[in-house]
PDB file of N, CA and C in Angstrom:
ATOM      1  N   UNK A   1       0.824  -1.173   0.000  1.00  0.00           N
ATOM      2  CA  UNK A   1       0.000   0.000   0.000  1.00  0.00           C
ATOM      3  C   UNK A   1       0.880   1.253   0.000  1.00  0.00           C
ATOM      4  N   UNK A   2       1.869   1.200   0.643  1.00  0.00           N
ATOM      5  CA  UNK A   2       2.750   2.455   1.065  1.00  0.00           C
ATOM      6  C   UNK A   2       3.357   2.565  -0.518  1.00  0.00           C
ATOM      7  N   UNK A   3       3.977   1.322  -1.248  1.00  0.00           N
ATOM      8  CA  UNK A   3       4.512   2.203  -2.511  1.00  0.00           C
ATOM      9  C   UNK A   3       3.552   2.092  -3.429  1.00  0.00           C
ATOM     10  N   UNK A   4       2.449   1.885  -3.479  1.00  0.00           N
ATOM     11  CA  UNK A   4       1.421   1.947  -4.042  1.00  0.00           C
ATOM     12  C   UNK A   4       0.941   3.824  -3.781  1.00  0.00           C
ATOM     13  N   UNK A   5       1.013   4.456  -3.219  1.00  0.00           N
ATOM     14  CA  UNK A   5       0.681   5.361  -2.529  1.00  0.00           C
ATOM     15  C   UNK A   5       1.463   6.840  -3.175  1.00  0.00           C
ATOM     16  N   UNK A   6       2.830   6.345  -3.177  1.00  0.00           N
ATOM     17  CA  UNK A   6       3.885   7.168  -3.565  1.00  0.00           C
ATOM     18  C   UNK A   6       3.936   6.790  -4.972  1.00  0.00           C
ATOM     19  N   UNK A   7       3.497   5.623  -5.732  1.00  0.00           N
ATOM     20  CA  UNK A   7       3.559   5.698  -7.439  1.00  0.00           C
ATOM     21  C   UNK A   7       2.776   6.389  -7.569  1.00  0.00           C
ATOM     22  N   UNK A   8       1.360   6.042  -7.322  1.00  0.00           N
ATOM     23  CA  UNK A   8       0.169   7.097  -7.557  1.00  0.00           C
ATOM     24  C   UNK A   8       1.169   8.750  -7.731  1.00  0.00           C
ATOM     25  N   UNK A   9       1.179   9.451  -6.542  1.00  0.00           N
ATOM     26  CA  UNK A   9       2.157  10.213  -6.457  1.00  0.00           C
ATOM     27  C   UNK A   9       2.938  10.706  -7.541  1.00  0.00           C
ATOM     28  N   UNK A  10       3.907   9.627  -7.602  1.00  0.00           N
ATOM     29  CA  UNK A  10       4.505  10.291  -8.582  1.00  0.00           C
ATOM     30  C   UNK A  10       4.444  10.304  -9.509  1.00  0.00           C
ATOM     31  N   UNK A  11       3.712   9.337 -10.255  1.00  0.00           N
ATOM     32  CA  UNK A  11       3.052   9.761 -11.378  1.00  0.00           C
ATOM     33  C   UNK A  11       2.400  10.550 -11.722  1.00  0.00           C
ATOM     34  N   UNK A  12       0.646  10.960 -11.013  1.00  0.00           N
ATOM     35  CA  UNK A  12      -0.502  11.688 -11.168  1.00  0.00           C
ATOM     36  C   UNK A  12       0.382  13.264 -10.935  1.00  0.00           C
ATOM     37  N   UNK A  13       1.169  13.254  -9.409  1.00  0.00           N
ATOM     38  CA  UNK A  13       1.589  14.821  -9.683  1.00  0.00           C
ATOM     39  C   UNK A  13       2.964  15.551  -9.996  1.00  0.00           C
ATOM     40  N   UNK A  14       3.923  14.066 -10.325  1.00  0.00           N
ATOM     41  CA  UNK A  14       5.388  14.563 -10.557  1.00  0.00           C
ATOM     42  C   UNK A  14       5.548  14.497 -11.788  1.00  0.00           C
ATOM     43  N   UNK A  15       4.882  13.580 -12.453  1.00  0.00           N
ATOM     44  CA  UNK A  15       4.990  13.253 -14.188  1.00  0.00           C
ATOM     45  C   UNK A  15       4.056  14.108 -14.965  1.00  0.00           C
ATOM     46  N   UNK A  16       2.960  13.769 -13.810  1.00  0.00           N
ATOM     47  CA  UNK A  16       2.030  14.542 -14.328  1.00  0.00           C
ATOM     48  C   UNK A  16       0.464  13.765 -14.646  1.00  0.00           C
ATOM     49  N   UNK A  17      -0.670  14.600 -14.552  1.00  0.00           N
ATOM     50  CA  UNK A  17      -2.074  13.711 -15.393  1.00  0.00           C
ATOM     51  C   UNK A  17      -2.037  14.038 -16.387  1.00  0.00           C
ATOM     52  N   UNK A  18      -1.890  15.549 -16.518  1.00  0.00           N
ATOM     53  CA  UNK A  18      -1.715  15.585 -17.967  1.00  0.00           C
ATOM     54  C   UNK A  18      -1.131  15.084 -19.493  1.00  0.00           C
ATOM     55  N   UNK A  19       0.402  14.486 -18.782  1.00  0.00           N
ATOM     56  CA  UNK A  19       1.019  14.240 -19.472  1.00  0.00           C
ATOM     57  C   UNK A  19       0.954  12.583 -19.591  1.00  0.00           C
ATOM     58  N   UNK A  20       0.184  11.927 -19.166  1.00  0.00           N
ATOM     59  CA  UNK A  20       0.340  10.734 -18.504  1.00  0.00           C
ATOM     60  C   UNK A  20      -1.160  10.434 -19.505  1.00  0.00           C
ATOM     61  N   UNK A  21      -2.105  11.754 -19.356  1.00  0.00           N
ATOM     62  CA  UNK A  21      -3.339  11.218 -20.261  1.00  0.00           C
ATOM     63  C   UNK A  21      -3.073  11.675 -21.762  1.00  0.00           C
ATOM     64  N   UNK A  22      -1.699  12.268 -22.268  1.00  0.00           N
ATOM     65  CA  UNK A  22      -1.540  12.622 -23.647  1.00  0.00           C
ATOM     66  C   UNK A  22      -0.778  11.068 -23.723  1.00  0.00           C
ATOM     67  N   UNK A  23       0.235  10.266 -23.272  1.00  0.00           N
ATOM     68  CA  UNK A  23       0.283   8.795 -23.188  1.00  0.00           C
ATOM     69  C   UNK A  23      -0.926   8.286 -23.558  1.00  0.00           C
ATOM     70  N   UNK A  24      -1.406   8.368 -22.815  1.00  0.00           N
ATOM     71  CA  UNK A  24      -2.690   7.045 -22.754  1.00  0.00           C
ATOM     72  C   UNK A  24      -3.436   7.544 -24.095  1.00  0.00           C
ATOM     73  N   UNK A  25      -3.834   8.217 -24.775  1.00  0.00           N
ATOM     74  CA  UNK A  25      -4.272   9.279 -25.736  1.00  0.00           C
ATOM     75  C   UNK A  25      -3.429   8.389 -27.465  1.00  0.00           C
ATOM     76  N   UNK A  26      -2.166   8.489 -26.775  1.00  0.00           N
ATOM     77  CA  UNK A  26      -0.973   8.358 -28.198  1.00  0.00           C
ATOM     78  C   UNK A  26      -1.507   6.663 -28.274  1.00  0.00           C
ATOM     79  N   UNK A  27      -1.845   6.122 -26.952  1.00  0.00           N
ATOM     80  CA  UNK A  27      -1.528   4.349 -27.130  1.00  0.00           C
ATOM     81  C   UNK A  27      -2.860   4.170 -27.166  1.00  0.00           C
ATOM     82  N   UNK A  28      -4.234   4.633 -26.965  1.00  0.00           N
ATOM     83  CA  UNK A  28      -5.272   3.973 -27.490  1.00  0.00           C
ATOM     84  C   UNK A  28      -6.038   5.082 -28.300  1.00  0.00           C
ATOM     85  N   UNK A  29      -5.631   6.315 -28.771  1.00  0.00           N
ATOM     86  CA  UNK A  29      -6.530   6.697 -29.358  1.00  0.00           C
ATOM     87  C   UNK A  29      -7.346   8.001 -29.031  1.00  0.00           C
ATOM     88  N   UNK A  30      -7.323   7.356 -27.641  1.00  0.00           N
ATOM     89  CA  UNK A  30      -8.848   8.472 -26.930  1.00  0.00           C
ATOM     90  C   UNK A  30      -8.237   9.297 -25.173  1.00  0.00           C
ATOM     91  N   UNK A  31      -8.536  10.654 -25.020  1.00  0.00           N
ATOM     92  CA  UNK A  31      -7.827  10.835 -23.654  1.00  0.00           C
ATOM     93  C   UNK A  31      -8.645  10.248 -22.562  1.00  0.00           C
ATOM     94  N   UNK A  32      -8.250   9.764 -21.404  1.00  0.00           N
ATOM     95  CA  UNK A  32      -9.596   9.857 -20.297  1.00  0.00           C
ATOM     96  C   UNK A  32      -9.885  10.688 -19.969  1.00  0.00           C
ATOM     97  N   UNK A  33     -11.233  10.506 -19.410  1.00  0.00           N
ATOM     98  CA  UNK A  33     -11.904  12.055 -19.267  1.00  0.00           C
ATOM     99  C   UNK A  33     -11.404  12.538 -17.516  1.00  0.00           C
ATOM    100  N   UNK A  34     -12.017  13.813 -17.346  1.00  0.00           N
ATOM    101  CA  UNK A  34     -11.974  14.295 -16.186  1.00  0.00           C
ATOM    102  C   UNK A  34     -12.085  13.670 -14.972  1.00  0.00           C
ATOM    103  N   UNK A  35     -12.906  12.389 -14.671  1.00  0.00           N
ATOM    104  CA  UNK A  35     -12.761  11.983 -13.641  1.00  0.00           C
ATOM    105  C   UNK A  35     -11.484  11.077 -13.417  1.00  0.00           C
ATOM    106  N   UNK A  36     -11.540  10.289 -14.517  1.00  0.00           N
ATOM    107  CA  UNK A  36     -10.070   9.692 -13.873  1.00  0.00           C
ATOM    108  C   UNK A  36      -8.859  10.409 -14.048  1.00  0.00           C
ATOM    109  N   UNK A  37      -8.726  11.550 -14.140  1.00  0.00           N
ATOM    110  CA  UNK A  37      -7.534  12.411 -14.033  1.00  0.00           C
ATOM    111  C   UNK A  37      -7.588  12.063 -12.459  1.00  0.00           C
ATOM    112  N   UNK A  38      -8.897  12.849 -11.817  1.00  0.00           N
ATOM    113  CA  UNK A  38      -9.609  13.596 -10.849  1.00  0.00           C
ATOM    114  C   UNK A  38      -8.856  12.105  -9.730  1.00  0.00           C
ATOM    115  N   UNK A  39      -9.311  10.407 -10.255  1.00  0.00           N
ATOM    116  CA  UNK A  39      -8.711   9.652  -9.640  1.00  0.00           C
ATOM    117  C   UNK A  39      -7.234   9.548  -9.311  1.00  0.00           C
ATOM    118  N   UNK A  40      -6.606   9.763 -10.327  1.00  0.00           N
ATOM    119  CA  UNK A  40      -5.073   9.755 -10.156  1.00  0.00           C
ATOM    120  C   UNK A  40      -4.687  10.959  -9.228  1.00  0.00           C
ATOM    121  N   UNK A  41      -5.223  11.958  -9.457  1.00  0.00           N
ATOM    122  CA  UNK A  41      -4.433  13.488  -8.685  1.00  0.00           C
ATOM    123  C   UNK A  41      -5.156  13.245  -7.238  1.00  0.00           C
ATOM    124  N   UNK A  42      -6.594  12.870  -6.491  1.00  0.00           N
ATOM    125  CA  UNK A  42      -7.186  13.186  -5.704  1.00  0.00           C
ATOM    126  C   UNK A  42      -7.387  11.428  -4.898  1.00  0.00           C
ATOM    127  N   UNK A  43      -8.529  11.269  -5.853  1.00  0.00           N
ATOM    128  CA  UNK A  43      -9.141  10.126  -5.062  1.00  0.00           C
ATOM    129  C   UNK A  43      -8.242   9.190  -4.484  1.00  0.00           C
ATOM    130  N   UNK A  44      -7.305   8.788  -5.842  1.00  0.00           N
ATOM    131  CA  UNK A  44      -6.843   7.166  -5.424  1.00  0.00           C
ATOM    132  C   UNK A  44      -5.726   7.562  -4.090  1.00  0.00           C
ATOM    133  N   UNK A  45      -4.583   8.806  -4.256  1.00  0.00           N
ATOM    134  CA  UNK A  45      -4.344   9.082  -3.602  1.00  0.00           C
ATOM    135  C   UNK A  45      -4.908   8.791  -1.567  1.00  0.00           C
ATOM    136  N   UNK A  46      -6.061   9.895  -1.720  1.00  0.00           N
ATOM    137  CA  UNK A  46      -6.409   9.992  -0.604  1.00  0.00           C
ATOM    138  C   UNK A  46      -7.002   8.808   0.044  1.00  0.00           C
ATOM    139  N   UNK A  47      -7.791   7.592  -0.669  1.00  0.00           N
ATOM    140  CA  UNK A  47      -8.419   6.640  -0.379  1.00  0.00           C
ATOM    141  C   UNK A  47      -7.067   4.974   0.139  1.00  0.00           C
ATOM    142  N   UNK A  48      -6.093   5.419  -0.689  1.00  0.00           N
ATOM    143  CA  UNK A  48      -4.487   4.775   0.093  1.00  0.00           C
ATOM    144  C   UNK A  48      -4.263   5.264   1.669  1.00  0.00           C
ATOM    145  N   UNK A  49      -4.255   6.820   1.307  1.00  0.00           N
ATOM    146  CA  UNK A  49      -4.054   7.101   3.016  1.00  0.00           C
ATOM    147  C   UNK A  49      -5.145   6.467   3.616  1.00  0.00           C
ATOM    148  N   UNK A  50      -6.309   6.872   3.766  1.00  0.00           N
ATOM    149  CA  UNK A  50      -7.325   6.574   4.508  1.00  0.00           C
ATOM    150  C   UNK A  50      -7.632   5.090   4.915  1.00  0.00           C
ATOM    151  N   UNK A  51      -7.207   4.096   3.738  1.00  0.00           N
ATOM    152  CA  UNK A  51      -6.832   2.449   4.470  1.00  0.00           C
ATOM    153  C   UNK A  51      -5.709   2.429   5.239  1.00  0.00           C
ATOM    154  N   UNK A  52      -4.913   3.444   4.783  1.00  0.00           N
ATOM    155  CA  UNK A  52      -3.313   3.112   5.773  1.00  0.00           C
ATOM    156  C   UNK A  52      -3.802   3.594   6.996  1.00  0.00           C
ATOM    157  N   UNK A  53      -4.360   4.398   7.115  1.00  0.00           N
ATOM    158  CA  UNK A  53      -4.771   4.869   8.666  1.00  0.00           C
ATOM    159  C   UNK A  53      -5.646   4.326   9.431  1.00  0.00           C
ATOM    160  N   UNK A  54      -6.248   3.904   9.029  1.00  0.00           N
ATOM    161  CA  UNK A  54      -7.362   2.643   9.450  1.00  0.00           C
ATOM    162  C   UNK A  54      -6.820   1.635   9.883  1.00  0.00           C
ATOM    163  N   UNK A  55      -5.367   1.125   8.987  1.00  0.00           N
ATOM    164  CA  UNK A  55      -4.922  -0.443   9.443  1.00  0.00           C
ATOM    165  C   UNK A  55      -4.070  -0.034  10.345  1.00  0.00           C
ATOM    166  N   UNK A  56      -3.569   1.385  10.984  1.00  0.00           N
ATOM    167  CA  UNK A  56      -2.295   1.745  11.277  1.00  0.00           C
ATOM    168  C   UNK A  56      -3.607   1.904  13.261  1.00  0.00           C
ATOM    169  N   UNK A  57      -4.387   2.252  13.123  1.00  0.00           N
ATOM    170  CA  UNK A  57      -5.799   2.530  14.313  1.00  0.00           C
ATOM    171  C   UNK A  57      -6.176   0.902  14.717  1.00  0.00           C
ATOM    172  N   UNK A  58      -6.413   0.110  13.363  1.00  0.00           N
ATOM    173  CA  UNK A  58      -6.368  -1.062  13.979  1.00  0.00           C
ATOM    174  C   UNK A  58      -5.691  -1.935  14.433  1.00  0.00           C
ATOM    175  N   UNK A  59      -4.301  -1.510  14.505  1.00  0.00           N
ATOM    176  CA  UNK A  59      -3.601  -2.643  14.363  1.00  0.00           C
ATOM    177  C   UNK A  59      -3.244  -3.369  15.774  1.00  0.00           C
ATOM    178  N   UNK A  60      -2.826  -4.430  15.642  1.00  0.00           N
ATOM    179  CA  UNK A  60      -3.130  -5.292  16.839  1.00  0.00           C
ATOM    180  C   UNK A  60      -1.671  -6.489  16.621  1.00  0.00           C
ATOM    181  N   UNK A  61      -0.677  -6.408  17.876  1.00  0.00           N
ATOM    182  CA  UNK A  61       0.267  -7.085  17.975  1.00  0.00           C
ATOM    183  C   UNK A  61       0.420  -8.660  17.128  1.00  0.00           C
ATOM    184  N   UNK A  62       0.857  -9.163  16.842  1.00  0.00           N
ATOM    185  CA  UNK A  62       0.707 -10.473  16.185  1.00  0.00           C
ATOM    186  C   UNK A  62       1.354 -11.275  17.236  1.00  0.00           C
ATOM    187  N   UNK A  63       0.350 -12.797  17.126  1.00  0.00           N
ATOM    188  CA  UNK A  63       0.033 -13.361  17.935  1.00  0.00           C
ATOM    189  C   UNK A  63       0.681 -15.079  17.402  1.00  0.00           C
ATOM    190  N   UNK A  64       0.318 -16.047  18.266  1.00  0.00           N
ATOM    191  CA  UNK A  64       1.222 -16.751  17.587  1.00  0.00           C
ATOM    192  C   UNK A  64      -0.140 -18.314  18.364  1.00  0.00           C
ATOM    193  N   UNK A  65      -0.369 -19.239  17.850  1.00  0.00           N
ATOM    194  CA  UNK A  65      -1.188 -19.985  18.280  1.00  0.00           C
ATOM    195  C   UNK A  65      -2.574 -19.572  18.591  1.00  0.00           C
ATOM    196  N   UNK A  66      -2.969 -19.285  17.907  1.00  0.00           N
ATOM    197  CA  UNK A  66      -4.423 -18.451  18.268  1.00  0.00           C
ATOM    198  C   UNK A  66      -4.097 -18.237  19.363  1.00  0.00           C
ATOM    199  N   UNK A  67      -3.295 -17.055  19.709  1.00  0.00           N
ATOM    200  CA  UNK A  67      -3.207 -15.923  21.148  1.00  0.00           C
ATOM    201  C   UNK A  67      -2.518 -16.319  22.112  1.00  0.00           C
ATOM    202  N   UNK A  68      -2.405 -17.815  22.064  1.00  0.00           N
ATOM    203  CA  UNK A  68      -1.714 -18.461  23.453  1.00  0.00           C
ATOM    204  C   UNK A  68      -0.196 -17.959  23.400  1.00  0.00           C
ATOM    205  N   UNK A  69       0.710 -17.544  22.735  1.00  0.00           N
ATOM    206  CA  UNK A  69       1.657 -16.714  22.651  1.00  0.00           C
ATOM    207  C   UNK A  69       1.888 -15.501  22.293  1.00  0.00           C
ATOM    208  N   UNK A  70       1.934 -14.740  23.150  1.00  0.00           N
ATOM    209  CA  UNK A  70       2.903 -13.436  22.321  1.00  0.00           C
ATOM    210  C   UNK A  70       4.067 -12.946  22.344  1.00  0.00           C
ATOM    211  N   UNK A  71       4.242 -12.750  20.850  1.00  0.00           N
ATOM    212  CA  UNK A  71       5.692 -12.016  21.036  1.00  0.00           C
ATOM    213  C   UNK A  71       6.022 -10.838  21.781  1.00  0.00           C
ATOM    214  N   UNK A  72       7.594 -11.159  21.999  1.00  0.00           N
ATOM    215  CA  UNK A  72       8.221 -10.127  23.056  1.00  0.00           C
ATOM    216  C   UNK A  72       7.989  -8.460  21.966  1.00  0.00           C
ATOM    217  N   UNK A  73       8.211  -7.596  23.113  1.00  0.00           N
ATOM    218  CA  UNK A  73       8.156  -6.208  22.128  1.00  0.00           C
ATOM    219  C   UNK A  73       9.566  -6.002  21.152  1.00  0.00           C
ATOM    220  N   UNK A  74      10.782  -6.428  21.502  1.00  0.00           N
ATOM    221  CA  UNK A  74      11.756  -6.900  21.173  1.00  0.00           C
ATOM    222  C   UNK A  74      11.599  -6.901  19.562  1.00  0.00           C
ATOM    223  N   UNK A  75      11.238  -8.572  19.692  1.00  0.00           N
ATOM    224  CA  UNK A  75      10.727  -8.924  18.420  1.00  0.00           C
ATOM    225  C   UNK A  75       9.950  -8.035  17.472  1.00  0.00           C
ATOM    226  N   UNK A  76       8.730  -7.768  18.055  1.00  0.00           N
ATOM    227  CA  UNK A  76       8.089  -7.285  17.068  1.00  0.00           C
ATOM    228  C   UNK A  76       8.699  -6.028  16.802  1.00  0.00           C
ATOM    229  N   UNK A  77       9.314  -5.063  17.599  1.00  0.00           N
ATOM    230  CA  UNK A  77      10.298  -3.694  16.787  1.00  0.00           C
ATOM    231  C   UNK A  77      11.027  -4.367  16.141  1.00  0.00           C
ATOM    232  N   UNK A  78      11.818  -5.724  15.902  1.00  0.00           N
ATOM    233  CA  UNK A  78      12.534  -6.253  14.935  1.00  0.00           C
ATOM    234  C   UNK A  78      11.994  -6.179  13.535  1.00  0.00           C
ATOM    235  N   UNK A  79      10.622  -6.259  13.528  1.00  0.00           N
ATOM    236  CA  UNK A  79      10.362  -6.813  12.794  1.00  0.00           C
ATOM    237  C   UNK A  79       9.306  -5.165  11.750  1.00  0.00           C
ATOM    238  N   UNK A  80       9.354  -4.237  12.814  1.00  0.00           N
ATOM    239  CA  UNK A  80       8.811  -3.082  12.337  1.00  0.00           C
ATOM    240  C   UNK A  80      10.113  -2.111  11.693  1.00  0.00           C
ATOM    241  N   UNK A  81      11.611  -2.511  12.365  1.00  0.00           N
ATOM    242  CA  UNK A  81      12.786  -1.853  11.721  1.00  0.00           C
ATOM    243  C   UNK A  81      12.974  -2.470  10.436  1.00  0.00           C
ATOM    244  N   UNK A  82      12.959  -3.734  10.156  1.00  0.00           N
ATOM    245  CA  UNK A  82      13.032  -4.257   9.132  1.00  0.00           C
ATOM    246  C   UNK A  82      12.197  -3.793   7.699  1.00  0.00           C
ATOM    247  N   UNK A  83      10.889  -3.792   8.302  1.00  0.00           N
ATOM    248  CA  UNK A  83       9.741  -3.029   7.335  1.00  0.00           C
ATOM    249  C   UNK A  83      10.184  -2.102   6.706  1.00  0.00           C
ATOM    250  N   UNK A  84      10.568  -0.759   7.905  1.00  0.00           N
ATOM    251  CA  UNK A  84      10.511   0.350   7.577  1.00  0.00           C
ATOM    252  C   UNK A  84      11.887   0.647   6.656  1.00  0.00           C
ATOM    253  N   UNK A  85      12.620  -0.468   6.741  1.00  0.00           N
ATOM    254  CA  UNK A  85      14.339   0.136   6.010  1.00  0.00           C
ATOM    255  C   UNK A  85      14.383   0.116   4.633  1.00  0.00           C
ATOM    256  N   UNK A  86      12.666  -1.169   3.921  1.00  0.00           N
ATOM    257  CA  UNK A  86      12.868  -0.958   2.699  1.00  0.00           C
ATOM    258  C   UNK A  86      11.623  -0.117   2.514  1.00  0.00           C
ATOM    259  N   UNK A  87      10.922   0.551   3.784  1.00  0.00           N
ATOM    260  CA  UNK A  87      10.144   1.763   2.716  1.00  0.00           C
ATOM    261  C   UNK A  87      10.746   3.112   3.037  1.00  0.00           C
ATOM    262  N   UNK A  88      11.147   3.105   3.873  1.00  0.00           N
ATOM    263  CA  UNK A  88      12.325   4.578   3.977  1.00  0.00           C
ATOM    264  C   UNK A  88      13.027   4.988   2.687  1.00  0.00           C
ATOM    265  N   UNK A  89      13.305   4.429   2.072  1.00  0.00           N
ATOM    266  CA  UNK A  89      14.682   4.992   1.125  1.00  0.00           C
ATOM    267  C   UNK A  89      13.686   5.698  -0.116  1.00  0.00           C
ATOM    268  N   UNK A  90      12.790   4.981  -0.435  1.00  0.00           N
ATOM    269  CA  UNK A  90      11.881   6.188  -0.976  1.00  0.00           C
ATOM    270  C   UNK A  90      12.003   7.476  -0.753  1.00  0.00           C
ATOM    271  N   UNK A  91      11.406   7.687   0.329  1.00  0.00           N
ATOM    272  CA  UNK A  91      10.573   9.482   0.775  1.00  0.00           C
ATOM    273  C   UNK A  91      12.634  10.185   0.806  1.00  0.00           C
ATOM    274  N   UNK A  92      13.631   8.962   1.558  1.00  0.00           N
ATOM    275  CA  UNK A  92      15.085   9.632   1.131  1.00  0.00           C
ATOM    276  C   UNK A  92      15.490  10.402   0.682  1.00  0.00           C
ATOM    277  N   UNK A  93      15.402   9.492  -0.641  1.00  0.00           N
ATOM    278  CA  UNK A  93      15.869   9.817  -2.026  1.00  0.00           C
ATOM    279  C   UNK A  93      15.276  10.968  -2.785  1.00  0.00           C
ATOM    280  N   UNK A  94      13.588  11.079  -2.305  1.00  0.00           N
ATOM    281  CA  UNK A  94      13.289  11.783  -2.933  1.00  0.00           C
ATOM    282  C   UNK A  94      13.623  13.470  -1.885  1.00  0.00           C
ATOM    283  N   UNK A  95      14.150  13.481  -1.022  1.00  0.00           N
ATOM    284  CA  UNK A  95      14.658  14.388  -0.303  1.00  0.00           C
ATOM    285  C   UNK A  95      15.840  14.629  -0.916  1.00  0.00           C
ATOM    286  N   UNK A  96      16.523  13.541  -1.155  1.00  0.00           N
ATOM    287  CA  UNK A  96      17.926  13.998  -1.626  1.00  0.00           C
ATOM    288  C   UNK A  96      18.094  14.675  -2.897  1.00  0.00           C
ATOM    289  N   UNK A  97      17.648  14.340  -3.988  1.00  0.00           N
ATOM    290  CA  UNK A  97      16.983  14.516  -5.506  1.00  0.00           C
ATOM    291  C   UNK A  97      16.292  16.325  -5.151  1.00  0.00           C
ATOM    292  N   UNK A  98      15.803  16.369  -4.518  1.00  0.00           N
ATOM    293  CA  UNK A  98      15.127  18.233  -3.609  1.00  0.00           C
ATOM    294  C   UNK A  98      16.301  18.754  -3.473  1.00  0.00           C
ATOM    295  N   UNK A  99      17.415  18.294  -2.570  1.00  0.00           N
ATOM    296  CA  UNK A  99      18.111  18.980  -2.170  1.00  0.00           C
ATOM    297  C   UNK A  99      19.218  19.278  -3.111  1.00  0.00           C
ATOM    298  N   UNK A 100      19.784  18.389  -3.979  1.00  0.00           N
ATOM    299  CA  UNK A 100      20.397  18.736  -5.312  1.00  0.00           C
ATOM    300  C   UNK A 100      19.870  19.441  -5.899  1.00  0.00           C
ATOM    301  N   UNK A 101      18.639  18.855  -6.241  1.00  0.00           N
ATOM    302  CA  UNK A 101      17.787  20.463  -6.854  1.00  0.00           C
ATOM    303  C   UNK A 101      18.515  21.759  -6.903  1.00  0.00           C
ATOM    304  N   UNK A 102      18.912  22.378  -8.303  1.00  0.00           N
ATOM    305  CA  UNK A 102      19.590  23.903  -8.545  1.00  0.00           C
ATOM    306  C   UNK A 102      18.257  24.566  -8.171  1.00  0.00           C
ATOM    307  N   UNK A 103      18.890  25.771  -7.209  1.00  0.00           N
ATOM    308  CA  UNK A 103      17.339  27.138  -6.854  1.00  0.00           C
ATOM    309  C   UNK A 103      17.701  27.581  -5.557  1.00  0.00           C
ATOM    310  N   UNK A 104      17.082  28.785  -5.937  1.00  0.00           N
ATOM    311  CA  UNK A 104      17.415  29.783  -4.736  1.00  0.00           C
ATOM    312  C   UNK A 104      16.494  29.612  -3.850  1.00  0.00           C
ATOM    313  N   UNK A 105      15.018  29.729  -3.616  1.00  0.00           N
ATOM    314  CA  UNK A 105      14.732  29.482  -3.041  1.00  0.00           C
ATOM    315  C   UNK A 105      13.506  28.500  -3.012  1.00  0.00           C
ATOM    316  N   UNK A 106      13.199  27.826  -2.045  1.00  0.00           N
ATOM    317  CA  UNK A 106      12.116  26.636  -2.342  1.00  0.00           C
ATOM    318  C   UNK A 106      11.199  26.298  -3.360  1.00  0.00           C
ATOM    319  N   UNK A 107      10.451  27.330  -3.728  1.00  0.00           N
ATOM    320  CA  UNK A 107       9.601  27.357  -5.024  1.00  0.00           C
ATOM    321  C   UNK A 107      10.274  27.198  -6.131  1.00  0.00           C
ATOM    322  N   UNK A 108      11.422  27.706  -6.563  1.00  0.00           N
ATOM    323  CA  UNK A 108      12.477  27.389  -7.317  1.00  0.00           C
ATOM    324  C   UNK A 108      12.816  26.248  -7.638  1.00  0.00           C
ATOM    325  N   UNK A 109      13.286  25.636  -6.514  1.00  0.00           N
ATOM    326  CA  UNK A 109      13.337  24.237  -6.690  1.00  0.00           C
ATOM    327  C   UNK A 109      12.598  23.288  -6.307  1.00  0.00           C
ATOM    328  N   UNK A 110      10.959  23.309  -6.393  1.00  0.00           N
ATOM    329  CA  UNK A 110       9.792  22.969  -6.619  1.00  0.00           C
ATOM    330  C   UNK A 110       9.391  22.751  -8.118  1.00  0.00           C
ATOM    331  N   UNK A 111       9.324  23.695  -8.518  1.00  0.00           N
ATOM    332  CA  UNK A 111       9.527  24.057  -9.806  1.00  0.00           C
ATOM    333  C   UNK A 111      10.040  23.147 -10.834  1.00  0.00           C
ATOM    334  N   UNK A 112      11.546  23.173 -10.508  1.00  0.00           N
ATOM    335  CA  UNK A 112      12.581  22.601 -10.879  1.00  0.00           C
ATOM    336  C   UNK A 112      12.603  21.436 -11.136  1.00  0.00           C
ATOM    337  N   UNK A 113      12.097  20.783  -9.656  1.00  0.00           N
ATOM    338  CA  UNK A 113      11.729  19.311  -8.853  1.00  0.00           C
ATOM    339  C   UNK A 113      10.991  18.583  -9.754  1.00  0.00           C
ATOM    340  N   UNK A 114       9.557  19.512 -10.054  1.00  0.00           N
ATOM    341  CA  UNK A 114       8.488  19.095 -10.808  1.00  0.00           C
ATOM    342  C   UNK A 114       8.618  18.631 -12.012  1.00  0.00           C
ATOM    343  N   UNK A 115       9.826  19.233 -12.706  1.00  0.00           N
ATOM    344  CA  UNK A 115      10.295  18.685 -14.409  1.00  0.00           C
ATOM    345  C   UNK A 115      11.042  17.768 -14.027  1.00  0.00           C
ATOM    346  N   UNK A 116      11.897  17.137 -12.963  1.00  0.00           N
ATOM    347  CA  UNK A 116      12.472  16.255 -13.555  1.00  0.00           C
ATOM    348  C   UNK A 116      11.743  14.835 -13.771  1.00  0.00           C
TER     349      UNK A 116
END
């Protein structure tokens, strides 16, 4: 879900809808219309967060024998550092890629950011 979340992303607003529905346009013919732009830039976006936050409200330690064991906290931060090391380097990179960014000041290299 999480890089599901950030393709959306970077496609719908770093590549672009626009440019993404002159694609889709060249390979079948026809552009999509306004709403599924509207999906890529808005909906699908926001409807990723809104399950991630839901599973992130529900979530509930994992258990081991229908309940008769649980793991130590130990473990399970083992097992939440692990997660997070291959979705970290994403949001990184794309910090690092900003900060190379040529520009004086933020909007600049917003701007900038946005073409590459």
């Amino acid at each position: 879900m999480y890089l599901a979340f950030f393709e959306v992303i970077a496609i719908a607003w770093f590549y672009g809808a626009w440019k993404l529905s002159a694609n889709v346009k060249s390979m079948t013919g026809r552009r999509p219309g306004l709403f599924i732009k509207l999906c890529w830039l808005i909906i699908t976006p926001l409807m990723i967060l809104a399950l991630w936050i839901f599973l992130i409200i529900d979530y509930e330690p994992p258990t081991y024998n229908n309940g008769v064991y649980h793991y130590p906290g130990w473990a399970i931060a083992i097992g939440w550092i692990i997660a997070a090391l291959s979705i970290v380097c994403i949001p990184c990179y794309m910090i690092v890629v900003f900060i190379q960014t040529p520009g004086a000041t933020v909007m600049e290299k917003l701007k900038k950011f946005h073409k590459i």
